[in-house]
Protein backbone atom coordinates (compact mmCIF):
# COMPACT_ATOMS: atom_id res chain seq x y z
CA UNK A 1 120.08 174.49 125.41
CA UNK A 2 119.61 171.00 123.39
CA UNK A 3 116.77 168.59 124.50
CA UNK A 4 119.54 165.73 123.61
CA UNK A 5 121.55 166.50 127.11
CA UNK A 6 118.43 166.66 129.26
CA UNK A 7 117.54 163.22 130.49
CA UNK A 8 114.26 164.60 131.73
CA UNK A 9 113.36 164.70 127.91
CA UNK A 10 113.56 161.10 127.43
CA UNK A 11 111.62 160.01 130.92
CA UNK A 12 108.71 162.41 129.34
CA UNK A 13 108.91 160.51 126.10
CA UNK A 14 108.46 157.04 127.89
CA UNK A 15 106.11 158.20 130.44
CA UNK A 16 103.42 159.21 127.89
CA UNK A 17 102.96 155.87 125.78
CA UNK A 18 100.32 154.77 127.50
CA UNK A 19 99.06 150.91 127.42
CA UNK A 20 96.28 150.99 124.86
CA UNK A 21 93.08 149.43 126.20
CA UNK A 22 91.67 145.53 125.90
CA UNK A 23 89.97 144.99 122.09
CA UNK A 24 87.39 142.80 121.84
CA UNK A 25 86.02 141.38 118.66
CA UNK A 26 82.12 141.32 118.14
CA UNK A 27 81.10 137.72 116.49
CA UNK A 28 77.51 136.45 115.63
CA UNK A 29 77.09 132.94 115.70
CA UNK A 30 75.14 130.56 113.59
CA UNK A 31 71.73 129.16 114.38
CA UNK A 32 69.09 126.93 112.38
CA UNK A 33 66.41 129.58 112.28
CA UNK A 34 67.69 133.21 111.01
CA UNK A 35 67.70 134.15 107.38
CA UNK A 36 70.93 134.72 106.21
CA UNK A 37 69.20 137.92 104.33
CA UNK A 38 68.12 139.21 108.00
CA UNK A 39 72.38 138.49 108.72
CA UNK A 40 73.21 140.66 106.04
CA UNK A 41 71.27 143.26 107.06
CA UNK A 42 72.53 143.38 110.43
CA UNK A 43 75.94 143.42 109.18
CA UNK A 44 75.18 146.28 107.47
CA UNK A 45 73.20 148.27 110.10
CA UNK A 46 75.52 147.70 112.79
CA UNK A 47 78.92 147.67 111.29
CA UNK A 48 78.54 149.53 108.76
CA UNK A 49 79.39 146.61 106.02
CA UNK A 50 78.99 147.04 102.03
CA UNK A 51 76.86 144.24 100.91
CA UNK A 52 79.42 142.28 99.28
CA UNK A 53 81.06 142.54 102.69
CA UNK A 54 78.10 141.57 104.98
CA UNK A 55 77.44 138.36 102.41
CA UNK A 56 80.85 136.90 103.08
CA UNK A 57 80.68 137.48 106.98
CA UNK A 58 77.23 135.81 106.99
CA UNK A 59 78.28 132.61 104.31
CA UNK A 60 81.25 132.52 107.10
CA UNK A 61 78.70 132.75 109.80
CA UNK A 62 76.78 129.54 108.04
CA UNK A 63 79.93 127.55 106.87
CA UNK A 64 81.62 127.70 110.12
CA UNK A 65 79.35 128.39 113.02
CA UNK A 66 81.09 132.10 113.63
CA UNK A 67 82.18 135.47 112.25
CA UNK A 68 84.14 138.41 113.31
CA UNK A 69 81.88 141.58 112.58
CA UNK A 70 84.75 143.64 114.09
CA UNK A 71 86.99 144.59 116.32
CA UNK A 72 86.01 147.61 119.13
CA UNK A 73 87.38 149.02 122.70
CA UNK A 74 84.76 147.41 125.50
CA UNK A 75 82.37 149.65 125.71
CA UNK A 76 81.46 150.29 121.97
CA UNK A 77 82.37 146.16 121.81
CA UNK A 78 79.07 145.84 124.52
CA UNK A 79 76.67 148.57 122.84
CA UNK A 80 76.74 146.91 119.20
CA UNK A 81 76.21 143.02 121.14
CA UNK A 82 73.17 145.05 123.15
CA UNK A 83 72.07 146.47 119.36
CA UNK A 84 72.52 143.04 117.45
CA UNK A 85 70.33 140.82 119.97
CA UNK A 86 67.35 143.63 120.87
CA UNK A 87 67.00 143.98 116.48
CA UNK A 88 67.01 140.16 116.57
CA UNK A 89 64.81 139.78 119.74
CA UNK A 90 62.48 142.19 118.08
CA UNK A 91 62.38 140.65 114.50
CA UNK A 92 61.73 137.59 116.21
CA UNK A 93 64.95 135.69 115.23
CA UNK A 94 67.34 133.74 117.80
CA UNK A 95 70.50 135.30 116.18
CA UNK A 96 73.13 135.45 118.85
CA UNK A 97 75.77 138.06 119.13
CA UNK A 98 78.88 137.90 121.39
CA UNK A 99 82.11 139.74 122.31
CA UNK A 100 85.38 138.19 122.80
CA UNK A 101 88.47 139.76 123.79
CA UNK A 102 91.74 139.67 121.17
């Protein structure tokens, strides 16, 4: 028997796409008081950025007051904000990291 005369085939097919979740983009925002090389670094730690990379996301970071370090489902969006602000916290540097949904 063909799957072309079964109408059950095609409810199955449209049943199963499911609605993906919610992105959110991760973005660090400028201050006065962070070294851009302690930026770079992050960028690299936590995203995983080459250094060429992390330099433009942190001269982006200085020029314009924001950068988009990328773009995650919630929960891994949250864990990489909690990673960004503990390593500043605990180098001592007031480098803010946010999420914002796409």
């Amino acid at each position: 028997m063909s799957s072309q005369n079964n109408p059950t085939t095609v409810l199955e097919s449209q049943t199963l796409k499911a609605k993906l979740p919610p992105m959110y983009q991760v973005v660090l925002l400028n201050d006065d008081y962070t070294p851009m090389e302690f930026v770079v670094i992050v960028l690299q730690k936590f995203f995983g950025k080459g250094r060429e990379q992390a330099t433009q996301i942190m001269l982006k970071v200085h020029r314009e007051g924001k950068g988009v370090c990328g773009v995650y489902p919630k929960d891994i969006a949250s864990t990489k904000v909690e990673l960004v602000c503990g390593f500043a916290k605990q180098h001592q540097h007031p480098l803010q990291c946010v999420m914002e949904e796409t």
